[in-house]
N, C-alpha and C. Protein backbone atom coordinates (compact mmCIF):
# COMPACT_ATOMS: atom_id res chain seq x y z
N UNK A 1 0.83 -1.19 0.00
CA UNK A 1 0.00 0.00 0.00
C UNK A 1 0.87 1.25 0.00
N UNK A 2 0.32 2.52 -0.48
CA UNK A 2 0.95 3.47 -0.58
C UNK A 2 0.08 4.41 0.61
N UNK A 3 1.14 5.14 1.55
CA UNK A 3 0.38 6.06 2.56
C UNK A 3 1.09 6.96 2.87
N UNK A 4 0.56 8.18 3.86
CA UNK A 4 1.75 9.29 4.17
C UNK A 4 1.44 8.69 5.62
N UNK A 5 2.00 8.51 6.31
CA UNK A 5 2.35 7.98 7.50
C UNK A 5 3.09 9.37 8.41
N UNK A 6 2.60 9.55 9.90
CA UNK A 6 2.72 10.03 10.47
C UNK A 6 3.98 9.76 11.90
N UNK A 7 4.45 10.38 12.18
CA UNK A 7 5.95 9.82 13.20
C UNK A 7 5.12 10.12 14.58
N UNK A 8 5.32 9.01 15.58
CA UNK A 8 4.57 8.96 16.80
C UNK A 8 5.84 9.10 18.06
N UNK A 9 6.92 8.63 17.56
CA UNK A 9 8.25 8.92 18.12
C UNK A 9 9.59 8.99 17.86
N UNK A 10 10.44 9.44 17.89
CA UNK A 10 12.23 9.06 17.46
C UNK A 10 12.96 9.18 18.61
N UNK A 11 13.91 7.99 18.60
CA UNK A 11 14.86 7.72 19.92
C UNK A 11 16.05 7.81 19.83
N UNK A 12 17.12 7.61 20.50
CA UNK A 12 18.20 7.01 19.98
C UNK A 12 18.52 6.13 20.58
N UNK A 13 18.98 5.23 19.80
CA UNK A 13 18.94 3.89 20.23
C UNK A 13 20.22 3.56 20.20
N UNK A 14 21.23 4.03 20.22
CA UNK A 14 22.60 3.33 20.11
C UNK A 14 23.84 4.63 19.35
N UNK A 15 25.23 4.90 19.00
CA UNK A 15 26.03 5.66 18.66
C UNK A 15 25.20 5.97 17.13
N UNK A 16 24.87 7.00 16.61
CA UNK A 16 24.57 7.37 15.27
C UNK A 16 23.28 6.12 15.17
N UNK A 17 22.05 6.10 15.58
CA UNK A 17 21.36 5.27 15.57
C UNK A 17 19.88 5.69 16.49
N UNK A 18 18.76 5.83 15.39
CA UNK A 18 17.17 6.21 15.73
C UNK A 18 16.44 5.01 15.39
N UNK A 19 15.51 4.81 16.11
CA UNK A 19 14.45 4.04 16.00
C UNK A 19 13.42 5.21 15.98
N UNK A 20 12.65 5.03 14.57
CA UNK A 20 11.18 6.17 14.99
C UNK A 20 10.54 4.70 14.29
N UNK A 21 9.02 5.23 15.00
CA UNK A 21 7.88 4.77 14.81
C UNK A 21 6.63 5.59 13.91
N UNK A 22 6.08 4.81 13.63
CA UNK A 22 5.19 5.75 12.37
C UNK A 22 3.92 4.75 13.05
N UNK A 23 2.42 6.25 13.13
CA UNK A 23 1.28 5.46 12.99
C UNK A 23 0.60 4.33 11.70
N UNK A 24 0.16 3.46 12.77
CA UNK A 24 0.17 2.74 11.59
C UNK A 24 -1.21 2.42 10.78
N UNK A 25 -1.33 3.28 9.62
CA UNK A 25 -2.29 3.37 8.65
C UNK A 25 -3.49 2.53 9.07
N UNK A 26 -4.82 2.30 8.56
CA UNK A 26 -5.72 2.02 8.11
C UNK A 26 -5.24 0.69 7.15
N UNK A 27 -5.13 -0.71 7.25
CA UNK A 27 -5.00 -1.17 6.33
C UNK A 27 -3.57 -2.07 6.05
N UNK A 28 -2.98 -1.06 6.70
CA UNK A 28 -1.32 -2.09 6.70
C UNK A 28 -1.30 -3.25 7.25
N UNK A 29 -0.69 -4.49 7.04
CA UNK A 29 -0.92 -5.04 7.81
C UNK A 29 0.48 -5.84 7.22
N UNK A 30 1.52 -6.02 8.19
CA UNK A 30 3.19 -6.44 8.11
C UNK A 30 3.41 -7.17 9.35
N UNK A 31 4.89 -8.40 8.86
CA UNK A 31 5.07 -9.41 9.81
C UNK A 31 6.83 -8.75 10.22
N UNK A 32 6.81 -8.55 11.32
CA UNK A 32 8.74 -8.78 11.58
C UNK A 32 9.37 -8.84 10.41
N UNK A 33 10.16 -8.25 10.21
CA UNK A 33 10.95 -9.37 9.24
C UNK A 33 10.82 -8.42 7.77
N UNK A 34 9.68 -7.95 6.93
CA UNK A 34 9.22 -7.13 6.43
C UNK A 34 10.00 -5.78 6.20
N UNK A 35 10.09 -4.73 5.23
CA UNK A 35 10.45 -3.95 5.23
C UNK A 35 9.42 -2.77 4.79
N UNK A 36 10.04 -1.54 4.51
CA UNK A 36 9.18 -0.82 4.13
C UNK A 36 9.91 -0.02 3.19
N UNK A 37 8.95 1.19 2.30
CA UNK A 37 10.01 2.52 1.69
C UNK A 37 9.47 3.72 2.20
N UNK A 38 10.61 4.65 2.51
CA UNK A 38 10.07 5.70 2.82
C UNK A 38 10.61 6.97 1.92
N UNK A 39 10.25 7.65 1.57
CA UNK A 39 10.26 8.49 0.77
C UNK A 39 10.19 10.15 0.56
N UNK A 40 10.70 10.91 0.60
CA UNK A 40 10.47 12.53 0.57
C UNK A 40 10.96 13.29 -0.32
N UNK A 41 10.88 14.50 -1.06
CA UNK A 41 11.70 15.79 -1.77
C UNK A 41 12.20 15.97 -0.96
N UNK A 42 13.73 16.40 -0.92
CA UNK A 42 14.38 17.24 -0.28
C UNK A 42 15.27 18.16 -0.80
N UNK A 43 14.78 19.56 -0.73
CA UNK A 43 15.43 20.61 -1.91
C UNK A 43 15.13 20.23 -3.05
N UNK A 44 14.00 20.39 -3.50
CA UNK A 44 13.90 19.78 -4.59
C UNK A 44 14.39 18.36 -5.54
N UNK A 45 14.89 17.47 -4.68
CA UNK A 45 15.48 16.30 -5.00
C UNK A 45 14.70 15.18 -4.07
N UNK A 46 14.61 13.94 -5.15
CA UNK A 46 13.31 12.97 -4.33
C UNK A 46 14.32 11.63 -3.97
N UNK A 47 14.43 11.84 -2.69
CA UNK A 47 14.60 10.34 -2.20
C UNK A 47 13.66 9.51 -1.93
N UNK A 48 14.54 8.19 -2.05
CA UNK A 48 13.54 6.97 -1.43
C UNK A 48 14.82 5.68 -0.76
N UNK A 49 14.31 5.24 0.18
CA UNK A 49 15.25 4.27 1.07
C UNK A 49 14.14 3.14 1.82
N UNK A 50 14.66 2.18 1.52
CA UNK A 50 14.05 1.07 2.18
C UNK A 50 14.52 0.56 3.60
N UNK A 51 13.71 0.08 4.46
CA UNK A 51 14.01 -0.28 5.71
C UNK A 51 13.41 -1.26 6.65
N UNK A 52 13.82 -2.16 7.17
CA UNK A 52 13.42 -3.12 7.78
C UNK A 52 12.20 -2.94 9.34
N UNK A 53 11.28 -3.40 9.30
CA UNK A 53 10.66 -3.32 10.34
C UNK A 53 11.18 -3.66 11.79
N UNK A 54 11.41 -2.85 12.74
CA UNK A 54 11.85 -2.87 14.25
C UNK A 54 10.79 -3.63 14.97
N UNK A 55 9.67 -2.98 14.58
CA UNK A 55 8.73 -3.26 15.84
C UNK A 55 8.26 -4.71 16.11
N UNK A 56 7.71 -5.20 17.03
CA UNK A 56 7.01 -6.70 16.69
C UNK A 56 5.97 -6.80 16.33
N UNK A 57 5.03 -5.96 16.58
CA UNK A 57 3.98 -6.40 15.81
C UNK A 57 3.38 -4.49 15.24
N UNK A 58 2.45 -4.52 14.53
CA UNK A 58 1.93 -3.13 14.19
C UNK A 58 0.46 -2.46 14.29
N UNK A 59 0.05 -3.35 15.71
CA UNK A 59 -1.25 -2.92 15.72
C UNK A 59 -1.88 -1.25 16.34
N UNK A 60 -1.15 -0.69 16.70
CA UNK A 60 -0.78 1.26 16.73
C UNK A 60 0.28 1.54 16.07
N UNK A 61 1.34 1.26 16.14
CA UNK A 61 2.32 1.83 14.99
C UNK A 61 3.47 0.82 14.79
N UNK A 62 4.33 1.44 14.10
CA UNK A 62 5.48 0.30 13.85
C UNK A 62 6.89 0.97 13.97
N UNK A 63 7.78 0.20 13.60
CA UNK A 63 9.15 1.13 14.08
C UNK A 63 9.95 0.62 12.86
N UNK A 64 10.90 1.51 12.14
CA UNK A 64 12.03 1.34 11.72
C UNK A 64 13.20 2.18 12.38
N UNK A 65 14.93 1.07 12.09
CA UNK A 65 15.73 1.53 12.81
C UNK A 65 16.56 1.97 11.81
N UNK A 66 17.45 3.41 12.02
CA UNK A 66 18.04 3.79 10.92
C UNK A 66 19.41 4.18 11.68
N UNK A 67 21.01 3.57 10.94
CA UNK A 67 22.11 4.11 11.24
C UNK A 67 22.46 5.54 10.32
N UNK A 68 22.52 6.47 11.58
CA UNK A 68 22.75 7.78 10.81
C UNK A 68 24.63 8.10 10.59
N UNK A 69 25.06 7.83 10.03
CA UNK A 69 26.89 8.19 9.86
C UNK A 69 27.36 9.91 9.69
N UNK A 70 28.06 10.50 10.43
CA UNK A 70 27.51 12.02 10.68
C UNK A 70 29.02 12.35 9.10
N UNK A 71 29.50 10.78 9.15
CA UNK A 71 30.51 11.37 8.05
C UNK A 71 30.18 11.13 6.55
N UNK A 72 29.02 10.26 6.53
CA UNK A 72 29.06 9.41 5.31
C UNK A 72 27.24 9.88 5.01
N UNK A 73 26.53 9.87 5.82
CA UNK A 73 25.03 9.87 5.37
C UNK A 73 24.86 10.55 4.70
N UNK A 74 23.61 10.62 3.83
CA UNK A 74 23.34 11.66 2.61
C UNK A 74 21.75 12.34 3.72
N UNK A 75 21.56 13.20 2.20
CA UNK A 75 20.38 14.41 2.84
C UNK A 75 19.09 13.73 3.91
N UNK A 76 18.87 12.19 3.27
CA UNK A 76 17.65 11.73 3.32
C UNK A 76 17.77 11.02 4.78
N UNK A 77 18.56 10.53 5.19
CA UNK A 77 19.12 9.87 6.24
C UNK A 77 19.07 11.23 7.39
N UNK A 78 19.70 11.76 7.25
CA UNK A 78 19.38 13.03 7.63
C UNK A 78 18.52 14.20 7.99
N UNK A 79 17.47 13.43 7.46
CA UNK A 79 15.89 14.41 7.02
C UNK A 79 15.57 13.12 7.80
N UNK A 80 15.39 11.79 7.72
CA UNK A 80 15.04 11.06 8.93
C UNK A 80 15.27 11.14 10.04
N UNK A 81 16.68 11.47 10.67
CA UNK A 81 17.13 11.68 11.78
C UNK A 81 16.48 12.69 12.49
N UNK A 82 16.14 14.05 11.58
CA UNK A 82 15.86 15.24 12.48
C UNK A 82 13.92 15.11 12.94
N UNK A 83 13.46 14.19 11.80
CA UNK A 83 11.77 14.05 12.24
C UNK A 83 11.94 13.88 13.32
N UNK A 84 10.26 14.63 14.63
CA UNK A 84 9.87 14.43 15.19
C UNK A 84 8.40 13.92 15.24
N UNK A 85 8.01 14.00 16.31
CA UNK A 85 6.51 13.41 16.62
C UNK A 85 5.70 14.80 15.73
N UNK A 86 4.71 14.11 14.93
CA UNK A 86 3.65 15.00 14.36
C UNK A 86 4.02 15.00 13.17
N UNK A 87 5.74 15.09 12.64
CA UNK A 87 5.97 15.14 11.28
C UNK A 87 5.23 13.75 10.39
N UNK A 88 5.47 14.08 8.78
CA UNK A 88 4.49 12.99 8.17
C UNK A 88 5.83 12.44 6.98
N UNK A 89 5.75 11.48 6.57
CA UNK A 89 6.60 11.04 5.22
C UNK A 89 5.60 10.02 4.68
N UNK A 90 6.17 9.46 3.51
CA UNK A 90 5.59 8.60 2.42
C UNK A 90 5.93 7.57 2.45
N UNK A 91 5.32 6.74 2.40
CA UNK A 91 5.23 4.89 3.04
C UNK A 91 5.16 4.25 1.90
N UNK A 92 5.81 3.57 1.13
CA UNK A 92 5.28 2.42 0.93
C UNK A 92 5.24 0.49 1.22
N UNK A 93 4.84 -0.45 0.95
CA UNK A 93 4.86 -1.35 1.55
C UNK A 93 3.66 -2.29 2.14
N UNK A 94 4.05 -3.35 2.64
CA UNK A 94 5.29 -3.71 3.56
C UNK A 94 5.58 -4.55 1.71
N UNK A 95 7.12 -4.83 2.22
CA UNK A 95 7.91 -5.57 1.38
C UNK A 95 8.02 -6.92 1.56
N UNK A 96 8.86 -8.14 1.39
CA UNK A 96 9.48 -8.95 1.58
C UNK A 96 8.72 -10.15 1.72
N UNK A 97 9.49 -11.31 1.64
CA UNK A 97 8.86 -12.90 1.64
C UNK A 97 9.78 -13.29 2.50
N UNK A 98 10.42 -13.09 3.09
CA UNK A 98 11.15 -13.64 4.38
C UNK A 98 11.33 -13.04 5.47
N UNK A 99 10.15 -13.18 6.16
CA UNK A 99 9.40 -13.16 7.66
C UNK A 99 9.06 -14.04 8.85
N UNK A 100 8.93 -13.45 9.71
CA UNK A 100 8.24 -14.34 10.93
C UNK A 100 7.27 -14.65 10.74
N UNK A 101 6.90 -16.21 10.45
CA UNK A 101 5.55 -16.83 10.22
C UNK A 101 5.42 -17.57 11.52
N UNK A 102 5.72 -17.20 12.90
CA UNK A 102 5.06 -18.16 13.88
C UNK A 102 5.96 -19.04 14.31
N UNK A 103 7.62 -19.15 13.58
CA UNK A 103 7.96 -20.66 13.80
C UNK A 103 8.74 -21.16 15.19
N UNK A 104 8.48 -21.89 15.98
CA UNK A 104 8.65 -22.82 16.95
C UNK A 104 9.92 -22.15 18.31
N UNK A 105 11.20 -22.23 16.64
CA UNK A 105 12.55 -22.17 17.73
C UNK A 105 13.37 -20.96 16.39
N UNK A 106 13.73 -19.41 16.84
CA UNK A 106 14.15 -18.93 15.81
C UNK A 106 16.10 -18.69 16.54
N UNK A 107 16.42 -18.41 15.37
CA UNK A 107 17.86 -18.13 15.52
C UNK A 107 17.77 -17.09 14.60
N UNK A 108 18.44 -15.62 15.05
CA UNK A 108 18.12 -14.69 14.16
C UNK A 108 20.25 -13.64 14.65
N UNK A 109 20.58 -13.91 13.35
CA UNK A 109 22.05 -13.62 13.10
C UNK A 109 22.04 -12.02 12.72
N UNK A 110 22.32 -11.22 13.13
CA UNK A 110 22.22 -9.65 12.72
C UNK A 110 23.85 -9.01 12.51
N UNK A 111 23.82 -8.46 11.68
CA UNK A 111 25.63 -7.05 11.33
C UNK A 111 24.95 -5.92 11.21
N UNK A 112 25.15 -5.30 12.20
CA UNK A 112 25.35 -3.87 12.22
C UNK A 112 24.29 -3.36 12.10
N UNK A 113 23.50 -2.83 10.77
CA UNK A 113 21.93 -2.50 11.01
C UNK A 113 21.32 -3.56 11.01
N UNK A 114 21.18 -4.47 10.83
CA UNK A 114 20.45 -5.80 10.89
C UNK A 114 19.90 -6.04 12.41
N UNK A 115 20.36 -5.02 13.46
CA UNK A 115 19.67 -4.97 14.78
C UNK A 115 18.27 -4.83 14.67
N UNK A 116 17.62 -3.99 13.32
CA UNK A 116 16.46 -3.42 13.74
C UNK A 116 15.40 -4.59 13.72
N UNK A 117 15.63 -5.42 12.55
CA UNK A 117 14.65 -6.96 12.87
C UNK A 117 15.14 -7.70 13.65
N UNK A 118 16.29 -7.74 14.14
CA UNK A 118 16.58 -8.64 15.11
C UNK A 118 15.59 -8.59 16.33
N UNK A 119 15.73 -7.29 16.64
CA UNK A 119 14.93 -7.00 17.76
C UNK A 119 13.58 -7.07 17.68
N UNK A 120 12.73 -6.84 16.30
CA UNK A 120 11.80 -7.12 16.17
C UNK A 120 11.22 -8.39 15.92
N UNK A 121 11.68 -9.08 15.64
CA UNK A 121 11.39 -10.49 15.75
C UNK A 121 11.51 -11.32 16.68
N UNK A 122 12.49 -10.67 17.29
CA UNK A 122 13.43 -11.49 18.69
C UNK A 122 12.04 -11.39 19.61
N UNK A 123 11.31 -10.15 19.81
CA UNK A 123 10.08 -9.74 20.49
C UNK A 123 8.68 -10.38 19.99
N UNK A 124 8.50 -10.57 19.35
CA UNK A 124 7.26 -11.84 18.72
C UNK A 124 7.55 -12.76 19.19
N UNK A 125 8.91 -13.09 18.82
CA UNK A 125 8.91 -14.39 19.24
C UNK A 125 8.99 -15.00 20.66
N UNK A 126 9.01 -13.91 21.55
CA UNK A 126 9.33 -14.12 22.81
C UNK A 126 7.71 -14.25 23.26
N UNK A 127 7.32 -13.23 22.85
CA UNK A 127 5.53 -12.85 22.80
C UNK A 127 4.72 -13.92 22.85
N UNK A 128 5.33 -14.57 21.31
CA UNK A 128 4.19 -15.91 21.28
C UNK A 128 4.98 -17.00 21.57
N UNK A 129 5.87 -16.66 22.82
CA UNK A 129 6.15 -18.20 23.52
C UNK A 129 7.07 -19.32 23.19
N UNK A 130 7.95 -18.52 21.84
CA UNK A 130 8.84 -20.04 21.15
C UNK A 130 10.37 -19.34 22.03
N UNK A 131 10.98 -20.24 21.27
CA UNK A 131 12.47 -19.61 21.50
C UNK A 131 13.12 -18.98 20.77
N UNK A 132 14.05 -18.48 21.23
CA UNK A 132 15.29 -17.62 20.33
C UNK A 132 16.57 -17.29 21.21
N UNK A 133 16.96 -16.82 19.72
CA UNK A 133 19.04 -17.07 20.20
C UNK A 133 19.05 -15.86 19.05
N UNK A 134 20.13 -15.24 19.81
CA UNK A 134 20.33 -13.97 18.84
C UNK A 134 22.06 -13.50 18.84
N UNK A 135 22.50 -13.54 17.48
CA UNK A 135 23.85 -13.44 17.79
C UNK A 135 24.19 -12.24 17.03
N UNK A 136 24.50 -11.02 16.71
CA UNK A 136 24.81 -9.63 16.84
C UNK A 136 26.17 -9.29 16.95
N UNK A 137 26.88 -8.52 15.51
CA UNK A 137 27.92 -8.53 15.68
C UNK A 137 28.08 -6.56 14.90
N UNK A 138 28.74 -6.21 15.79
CA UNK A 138 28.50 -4.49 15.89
C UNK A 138 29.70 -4.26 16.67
N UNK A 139 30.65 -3.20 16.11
CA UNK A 139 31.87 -2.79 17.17
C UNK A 139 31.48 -1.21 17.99
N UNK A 140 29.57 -1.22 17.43
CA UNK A 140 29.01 -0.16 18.67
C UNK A 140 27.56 -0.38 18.53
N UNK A 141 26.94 -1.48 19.46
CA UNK A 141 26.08 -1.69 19.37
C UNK A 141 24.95 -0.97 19.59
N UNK A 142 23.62 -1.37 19.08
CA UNK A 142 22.24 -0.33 19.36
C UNK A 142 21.51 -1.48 19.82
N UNK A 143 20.29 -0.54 20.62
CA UNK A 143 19.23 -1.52 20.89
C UNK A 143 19.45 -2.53 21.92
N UNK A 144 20.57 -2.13 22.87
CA UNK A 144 21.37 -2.88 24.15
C UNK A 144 20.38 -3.26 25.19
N UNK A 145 18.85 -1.85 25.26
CA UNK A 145 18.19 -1.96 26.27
C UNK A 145 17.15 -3.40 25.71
N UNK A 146 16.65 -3.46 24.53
CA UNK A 146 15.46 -4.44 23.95
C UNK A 146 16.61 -5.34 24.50
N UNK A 147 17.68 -5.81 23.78
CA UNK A 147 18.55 -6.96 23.69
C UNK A 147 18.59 -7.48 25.26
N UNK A 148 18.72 -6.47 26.39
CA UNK A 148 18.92 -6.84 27.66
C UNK A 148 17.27 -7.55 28.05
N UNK A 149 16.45 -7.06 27.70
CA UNK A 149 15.08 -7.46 28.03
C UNK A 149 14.95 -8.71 27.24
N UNK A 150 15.30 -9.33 26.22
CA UNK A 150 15.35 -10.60 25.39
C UNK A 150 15.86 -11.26 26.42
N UNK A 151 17.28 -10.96 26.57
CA UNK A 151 18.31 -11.57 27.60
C UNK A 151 17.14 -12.19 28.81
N UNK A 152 16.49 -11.12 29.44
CA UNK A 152 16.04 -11.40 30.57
C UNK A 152 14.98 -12.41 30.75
N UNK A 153 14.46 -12.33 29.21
CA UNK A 153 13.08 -13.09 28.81
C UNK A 153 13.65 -14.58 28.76
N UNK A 154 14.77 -14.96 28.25
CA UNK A 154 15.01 -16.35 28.17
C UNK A 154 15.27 -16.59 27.18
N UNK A 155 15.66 -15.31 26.72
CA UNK A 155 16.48 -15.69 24.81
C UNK A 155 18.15 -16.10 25.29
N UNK A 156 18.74 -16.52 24.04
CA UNK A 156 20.35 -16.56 24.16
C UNK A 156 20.48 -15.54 23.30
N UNK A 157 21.44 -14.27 24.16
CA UNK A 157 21.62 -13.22 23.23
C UNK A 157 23.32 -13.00 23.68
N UNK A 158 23.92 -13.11 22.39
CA UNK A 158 25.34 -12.75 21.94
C UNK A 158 25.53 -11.80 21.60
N UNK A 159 26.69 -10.84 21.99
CA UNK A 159 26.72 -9.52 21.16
C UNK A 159 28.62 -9.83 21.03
N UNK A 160 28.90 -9.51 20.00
CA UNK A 160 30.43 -9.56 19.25
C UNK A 160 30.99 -8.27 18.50
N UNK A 161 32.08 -8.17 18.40
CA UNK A 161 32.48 -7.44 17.33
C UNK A 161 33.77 -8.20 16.80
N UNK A 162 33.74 -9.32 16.95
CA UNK A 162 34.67 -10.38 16.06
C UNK A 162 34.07 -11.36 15.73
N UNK A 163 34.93 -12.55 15.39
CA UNK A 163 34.84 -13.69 14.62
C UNK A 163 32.98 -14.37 15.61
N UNK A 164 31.91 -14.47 14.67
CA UNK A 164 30.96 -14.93 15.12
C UNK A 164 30.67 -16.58 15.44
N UNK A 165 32.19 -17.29 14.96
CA UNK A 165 31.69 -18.94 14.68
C UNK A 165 30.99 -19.66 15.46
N UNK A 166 31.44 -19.09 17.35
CA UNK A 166 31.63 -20.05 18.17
C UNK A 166 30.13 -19.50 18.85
N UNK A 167 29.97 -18.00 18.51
CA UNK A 167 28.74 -17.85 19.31
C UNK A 167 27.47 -18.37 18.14
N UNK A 168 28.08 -18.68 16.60
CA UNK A 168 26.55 -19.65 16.31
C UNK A 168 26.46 -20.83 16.64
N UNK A 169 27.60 -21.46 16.74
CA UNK A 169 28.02 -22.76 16.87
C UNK A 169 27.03 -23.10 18.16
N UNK A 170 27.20 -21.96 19.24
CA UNK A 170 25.80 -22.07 20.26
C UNK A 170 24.50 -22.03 20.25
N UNK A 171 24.51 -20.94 19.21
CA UNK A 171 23.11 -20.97 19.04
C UNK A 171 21.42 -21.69 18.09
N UNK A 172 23.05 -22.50 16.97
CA UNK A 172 22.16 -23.29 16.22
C UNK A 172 21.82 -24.39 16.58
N UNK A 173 20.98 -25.25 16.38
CA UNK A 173 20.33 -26.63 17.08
C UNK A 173 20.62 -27.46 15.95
N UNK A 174 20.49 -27.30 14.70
CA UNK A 174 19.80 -27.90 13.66
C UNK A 174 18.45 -28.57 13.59
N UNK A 175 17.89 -28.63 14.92
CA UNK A 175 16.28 -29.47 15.04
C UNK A 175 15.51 -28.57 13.83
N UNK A 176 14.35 -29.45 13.63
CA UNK A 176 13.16 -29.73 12.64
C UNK A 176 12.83 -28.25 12.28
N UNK A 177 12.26 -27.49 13.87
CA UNK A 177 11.55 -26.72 13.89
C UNK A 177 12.53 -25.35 14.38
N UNK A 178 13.80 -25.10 13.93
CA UNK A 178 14.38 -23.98 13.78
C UNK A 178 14.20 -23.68 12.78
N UNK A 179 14.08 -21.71 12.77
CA UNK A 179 14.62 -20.96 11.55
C UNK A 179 15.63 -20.13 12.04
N UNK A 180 16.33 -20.11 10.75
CA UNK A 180 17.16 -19.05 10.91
C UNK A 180 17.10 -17.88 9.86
N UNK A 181 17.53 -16.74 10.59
CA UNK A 181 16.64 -15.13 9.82
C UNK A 181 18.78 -14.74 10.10
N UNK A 182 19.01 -14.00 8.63
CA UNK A 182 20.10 -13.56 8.67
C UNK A 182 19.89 -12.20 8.33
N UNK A 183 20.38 -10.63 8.64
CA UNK A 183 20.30 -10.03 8.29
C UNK A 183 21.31 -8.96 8.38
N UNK A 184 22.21 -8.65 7.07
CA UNK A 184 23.39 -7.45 7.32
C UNK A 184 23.72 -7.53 5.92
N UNK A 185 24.73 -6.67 5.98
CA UNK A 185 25.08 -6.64 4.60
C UNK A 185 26.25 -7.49 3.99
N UNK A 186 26.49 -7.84 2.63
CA UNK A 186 26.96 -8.65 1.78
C UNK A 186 28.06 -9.45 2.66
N UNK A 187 29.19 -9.13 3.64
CA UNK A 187 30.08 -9.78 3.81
C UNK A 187 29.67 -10.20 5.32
N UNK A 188 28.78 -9.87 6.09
CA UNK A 188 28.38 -10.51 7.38
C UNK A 188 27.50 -11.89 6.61
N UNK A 189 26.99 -11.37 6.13
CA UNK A 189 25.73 -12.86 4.93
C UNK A 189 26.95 -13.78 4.97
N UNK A 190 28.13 -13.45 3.98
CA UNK A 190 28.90 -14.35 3.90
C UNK A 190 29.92 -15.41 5.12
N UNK A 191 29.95 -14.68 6.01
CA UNK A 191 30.29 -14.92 7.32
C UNK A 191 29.37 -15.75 8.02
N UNK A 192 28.64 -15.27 7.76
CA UNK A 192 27.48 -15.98 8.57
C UNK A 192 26.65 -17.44 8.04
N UNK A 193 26.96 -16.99 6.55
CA UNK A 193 26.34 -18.67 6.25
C UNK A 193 28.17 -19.81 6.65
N UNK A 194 29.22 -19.07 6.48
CA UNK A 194 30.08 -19.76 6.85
C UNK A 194 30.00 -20.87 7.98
N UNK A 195 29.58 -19.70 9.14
CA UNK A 195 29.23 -20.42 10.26
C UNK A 195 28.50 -21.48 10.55
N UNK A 196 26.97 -21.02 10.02
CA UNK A 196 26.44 -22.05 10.23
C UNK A 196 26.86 -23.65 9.50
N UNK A 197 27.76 -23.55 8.39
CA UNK A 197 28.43 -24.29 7.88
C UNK A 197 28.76 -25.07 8.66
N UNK A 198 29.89 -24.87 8.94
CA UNK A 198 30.83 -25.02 10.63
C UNK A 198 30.03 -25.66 11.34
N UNK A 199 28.97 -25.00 11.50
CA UNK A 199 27.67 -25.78 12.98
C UNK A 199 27.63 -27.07 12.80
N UNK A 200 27.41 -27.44 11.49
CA UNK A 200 27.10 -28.90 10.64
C UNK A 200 25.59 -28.34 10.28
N UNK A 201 25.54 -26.98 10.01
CA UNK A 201 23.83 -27.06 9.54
C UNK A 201 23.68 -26.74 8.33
N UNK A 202 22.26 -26.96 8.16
CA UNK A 202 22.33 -26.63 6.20
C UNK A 202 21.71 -25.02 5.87
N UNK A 203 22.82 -24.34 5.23
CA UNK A 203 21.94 -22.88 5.44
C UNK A 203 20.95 -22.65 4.41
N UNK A 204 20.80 -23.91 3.54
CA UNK A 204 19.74 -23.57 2.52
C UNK A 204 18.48 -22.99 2.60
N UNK A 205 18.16 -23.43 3.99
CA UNK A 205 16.78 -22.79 4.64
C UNK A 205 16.49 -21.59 5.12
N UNK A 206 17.36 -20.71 5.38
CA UNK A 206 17.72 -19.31 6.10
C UNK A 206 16.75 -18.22 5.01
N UNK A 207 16.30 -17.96 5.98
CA UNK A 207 15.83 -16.43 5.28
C UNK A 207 16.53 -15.12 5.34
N UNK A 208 17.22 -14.61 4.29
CA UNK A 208 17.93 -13.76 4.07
C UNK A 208 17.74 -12.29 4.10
N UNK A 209 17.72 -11.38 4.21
CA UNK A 209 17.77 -10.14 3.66
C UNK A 209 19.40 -9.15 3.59
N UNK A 210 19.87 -9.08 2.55
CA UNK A 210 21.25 -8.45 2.31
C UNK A 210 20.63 -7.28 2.10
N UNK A 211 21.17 -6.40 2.92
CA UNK A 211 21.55 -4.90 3.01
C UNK A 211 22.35 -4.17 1.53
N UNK A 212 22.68 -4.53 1.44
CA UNK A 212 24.14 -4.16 0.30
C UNK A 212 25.50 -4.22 0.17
């Protein structure tokens, strides 16, 4: 669906790092895991950027998490950062085929922005009662406070900023009723299906989303 979506909050959630939330439309209806686009003119120039859903579920609003780089970001990243509550942007969405459908026992592998579904899924899944293991590899992590509340809930939560083998090697089972949700960009993917390699598991099943 296409909507102008309204901002209900922005935080910071970690070094160069917002979580805002947007009301959530009439009609939307998105799983974890999911992404979205958001869209604006700025100076006369039209961006658009896609982004993964934070929140766990979206029945008042939803959340995306955005790394802002104060050396590297462009206008639009920027024009996200400074929204507050009341401001409006352009939605479209939800995106994606590799989501939280409910399943049993999740293992969910995150690099760097890949926190923002981590956490959102990590929270469903705690919600509706299965398990999870979350392994997170960031040399300045976000989202420490959700991650500590997972922790507390009875997830296995890893946080790294090196070699990830040994903390999947913990966290994968290979049983029936695991998934595993990978999410970062091109060379954590590659790292990460390594691992589970290593585990003795088969990563053919993993639901992916590469960043770039």
């Amino acid at each position: 669906m296409d909507a102008t979506v309204t901002v209900t909050n922005s935080e910071t959630v970690g070094p160069d790092t917002v979580a805002i939330s947007f009301e959530t439309p009439e009609g939307f209806e998105a799983q974890p895991g999911q992404f979205v686009k958001l869209s604006a003119d700025i100076d006369g120039d039209g961006y658009a950027r896609f982004y993964t859903i934070s929140s766990p579920d979206m029945v008042e609003d939803f959340e995306v998490t955005v790394e802002i780089d104060p050396d590297a970001s462009g206008p639009f990243s920027n024009h996200l950062a400074d929204l507050s509550a009341g401001d409006t942007i352009a939605m479209s969405g939800p995106f994606g085929s590799d989501y939280y459908e409910g399943e049993a026992r999740v293992v969910v592998l995150a690099g760097g922005p890949g926190i923002g579904p981590a956490v959102g899924i990590g929270e469903r899944v705690i919600n509706d009662g299965g398990e999870l293991a979350v392994v997170y590899k960031d040399d300045t992590p976000a989202h420490e406070d959700r991650l500590a509340e997972l922790d507390a809930a009875g997830a296995s939560v890893a946080i790294t900023d090196g070699d990830i083998t040994e903390a999947v090697d913990a966290a994968v089972t290979g049983q029936e009723d695991e998934q595993i949700f990978v999410y970062g960009f091109a060379t954590f993917l590659d790292e990460a299906t390594k691992a589970i390699e290593a585990a003795g598991v088969d990563p053919d099943g993993m639901k992916v989303e590469n960043f770039g």
